[in-house]
Protein backbone atom coordinates (compact mmCIF):
# COMPACT_ATOMS: atom_id res chain seq x y z
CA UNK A 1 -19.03 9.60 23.04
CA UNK A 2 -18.61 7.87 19.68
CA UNK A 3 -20.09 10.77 17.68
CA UNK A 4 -17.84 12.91 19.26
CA UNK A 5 -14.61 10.91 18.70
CA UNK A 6 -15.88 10.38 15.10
CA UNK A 7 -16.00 14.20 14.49
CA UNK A 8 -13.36 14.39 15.92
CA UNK A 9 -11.41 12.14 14.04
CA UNK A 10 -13.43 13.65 10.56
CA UNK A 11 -11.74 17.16 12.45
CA UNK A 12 -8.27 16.06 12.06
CA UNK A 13 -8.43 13.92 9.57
CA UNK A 14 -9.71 17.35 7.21
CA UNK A 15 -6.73 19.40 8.59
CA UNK A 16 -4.25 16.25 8.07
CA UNK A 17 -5.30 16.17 4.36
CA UNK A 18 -4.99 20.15 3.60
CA UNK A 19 -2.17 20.05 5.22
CA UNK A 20 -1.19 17.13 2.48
CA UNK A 21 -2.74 18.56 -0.18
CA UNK A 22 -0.76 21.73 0.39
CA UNK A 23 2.38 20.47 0.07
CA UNK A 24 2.07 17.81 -2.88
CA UNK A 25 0.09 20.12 -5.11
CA UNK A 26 3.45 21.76 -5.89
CA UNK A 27 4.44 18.27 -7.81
CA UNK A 28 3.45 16.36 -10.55
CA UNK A 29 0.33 14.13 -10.90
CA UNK A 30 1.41 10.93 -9.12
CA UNK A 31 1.63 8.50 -12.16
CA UNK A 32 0.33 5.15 -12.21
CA UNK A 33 1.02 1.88 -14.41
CA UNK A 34 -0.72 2.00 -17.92
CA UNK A 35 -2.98 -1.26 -16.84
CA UNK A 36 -3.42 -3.85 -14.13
CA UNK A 37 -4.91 -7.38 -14.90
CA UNK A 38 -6.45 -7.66 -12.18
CA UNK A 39 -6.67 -11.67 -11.77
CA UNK A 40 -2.97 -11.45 -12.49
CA UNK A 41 -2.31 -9.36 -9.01
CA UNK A 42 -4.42 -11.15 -7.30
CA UNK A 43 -2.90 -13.41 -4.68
CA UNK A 44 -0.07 -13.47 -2.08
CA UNK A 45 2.52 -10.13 -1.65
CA UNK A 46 5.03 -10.03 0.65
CA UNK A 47 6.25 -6.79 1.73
CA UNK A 48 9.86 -5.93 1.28
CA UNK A 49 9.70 -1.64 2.14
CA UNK A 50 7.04 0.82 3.00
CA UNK A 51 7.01 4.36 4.87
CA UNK A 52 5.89 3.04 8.07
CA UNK A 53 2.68 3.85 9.13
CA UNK A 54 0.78 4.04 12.88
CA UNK A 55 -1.39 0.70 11.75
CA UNK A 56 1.89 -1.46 11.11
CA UNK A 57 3.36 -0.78 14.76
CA UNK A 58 5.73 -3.07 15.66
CA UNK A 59 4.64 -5.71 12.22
CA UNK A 60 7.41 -8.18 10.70
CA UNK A 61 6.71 -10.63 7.80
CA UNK A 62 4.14 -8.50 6.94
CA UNK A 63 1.98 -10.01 3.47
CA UNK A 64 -1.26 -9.34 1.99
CA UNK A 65 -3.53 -11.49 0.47
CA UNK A 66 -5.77 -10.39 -2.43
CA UNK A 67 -8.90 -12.65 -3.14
CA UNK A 68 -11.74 -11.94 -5.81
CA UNK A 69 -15.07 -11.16 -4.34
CA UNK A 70 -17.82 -12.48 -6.49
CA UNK A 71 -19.72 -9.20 -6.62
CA UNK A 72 -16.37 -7.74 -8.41
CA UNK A 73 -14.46 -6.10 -5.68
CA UNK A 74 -11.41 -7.27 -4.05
CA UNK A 75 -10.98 -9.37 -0.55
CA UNK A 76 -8.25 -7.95 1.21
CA UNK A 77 -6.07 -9.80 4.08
CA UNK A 78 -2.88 -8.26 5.40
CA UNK A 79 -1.22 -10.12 7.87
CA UNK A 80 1.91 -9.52 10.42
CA UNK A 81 4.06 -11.26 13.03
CA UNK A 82 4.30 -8.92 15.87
CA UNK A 83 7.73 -7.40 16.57
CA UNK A 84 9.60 -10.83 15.64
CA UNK A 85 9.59 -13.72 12.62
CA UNK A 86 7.99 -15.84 15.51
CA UNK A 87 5.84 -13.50 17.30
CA UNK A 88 2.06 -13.67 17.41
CA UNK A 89 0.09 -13.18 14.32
CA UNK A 90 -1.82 -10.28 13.54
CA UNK A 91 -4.34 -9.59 10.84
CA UNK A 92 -6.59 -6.83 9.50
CA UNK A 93 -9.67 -7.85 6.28
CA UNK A 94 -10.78 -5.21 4.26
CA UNK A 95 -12.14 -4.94 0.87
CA UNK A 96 -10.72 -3.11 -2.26
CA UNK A 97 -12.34 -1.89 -5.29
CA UNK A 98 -11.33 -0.65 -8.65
CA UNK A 99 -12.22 3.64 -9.24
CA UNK A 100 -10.48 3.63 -12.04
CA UNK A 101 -11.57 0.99 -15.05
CA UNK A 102 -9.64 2.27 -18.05
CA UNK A 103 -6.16 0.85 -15.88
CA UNK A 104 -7.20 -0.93 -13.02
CA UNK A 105 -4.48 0.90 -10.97
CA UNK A 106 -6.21 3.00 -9.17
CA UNK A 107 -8.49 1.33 -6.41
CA UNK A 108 -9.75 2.33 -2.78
CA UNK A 109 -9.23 0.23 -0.16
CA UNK A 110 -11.32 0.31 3.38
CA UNK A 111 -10.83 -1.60 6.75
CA UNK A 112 -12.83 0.67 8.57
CA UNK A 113 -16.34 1.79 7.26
CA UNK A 114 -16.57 4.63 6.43
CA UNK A 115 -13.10 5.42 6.34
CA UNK A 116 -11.33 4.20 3.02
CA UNK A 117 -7.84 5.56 1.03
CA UNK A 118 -6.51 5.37 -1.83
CA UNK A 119 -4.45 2.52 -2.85
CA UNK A 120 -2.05 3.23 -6.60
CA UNK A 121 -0.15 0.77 -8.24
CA UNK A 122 2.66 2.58 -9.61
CA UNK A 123 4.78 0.02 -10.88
CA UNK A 124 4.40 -3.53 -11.83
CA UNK A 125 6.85 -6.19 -12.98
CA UNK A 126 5.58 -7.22 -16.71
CA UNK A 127 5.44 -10.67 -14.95
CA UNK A 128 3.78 -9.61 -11.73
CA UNK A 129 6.41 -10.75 -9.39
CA UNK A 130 6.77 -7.44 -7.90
CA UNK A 131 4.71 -3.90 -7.51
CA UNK A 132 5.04 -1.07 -5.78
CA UNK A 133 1.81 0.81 -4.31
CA UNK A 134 1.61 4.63 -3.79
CA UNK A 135 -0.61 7.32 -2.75
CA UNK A 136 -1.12 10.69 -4.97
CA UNK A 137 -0.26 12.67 -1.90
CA UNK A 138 3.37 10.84 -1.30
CA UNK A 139 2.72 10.28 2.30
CA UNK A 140 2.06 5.95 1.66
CA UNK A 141 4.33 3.61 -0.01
CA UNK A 142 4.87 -0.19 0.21
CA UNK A 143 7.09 -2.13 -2.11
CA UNK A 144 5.60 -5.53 -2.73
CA UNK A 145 6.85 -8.69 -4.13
CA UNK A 146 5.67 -12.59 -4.74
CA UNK A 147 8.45 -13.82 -2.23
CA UNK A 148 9.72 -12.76 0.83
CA UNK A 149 13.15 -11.50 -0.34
CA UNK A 150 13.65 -9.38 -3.53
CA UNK A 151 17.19 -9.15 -5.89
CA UNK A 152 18.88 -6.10 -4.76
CA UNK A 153 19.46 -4.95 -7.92
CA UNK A 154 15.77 -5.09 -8.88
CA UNK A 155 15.14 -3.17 -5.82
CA UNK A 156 17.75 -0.46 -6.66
CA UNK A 157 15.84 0.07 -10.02
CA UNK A 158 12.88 0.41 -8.15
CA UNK A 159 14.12 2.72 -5.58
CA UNK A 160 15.46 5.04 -8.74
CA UNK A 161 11.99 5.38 -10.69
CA UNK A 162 10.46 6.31 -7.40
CA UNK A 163 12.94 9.10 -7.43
CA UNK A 164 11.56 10.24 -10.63
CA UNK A 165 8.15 9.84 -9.35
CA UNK A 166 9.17 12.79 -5.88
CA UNK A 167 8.93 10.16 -3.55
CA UNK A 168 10.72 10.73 -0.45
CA UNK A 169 12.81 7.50 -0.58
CA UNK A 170 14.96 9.00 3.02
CA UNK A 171 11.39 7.73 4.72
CA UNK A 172 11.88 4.46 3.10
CA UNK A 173 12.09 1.40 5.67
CA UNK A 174 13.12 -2.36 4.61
CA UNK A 175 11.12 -5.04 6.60
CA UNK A 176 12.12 -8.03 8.15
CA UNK A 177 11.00 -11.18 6.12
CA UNK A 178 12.42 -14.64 6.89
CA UNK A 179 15.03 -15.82 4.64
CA UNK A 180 13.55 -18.39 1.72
């Protein structure tokens, strides 16, 4: 039964990506930031908008923690409150690594062997207080930042160079952080 829903799953997942792969190879490269220091973005990020996706049903507050592994790669620890600021707390660990060493913006990220993605950072405050993380096919998109709440006009700038970069900002969807 598990080797069938697995091939199953591999099934769709194939037909999900050519079906991606079809209709983003009419744009532009998906462009990343020149270079990541990596100790730099390590730490807390709060999320402040993403294109929801099936595996943040029903998540508020949501934050990830980045923590350095010693063998190089990155801990990963998002975290949610379910449906309200007060709700019960839920939590997914994964590790991230780096597949691109010239800029350290390009890494892979995996919470479910063997199944990873592809995790872009495609723009970066010069001080690290905010980033936002893409996908080269357009379909993933979270805008992150050190504290709960972001300046709206930083976030405006933001939502413009995404713009530039095809991104489907219509699909965008704030999320609900408590108030610092």
């Amino acid at each position: 039964m598990i080797v069938k829903s697995t091939l199953l799953l591999l099934f769709f997942g194939t037909i999900a990506s050519a079906i991606f792969l079809a209709a983003t190879d009419k744009m532009p490269p998906l462009k990343t930031v020149d270079r990541v220091d990596l100790n730099r973005y390590l730490g807390r990020w709060h999320e402040i908008a993403s294109f929801p996706q099936w595996f943040q049903k029903n998540c508020v507050a949501s934050r990830a923690t980045y923590t350095l592994r010693k063998d190089g790669d990155i801990d990963v620890l998002n975290e949610c409150q379910e449906k309200t600021l007060d709700g019960k707390l839920k939590d997914a660990k994964g590790k991230a690594w780096v597949i691109d060493s010239k800029s350290n913006a390009k890494l892979k990220v995996r919470f479910f062997w063997p199944f990873s993605g592809d995790y872009w950072i495609i723009d970066l405050d010069p001080d690290y207080q905010y980033a936002v993380v893409g996908h080269p096919n357009r379909n993933y998109l979270w805008i992150l930042n050190r504290t709960p709440t972001m300046d709206s006009a930083i976030y405006n700038q933001i939502i413009e160079r995404l713009k530039k970069q095809n991104y489907d900002i219509d699909r965008l969807k704030k999320t609900l952080q408590p108030a610092e």
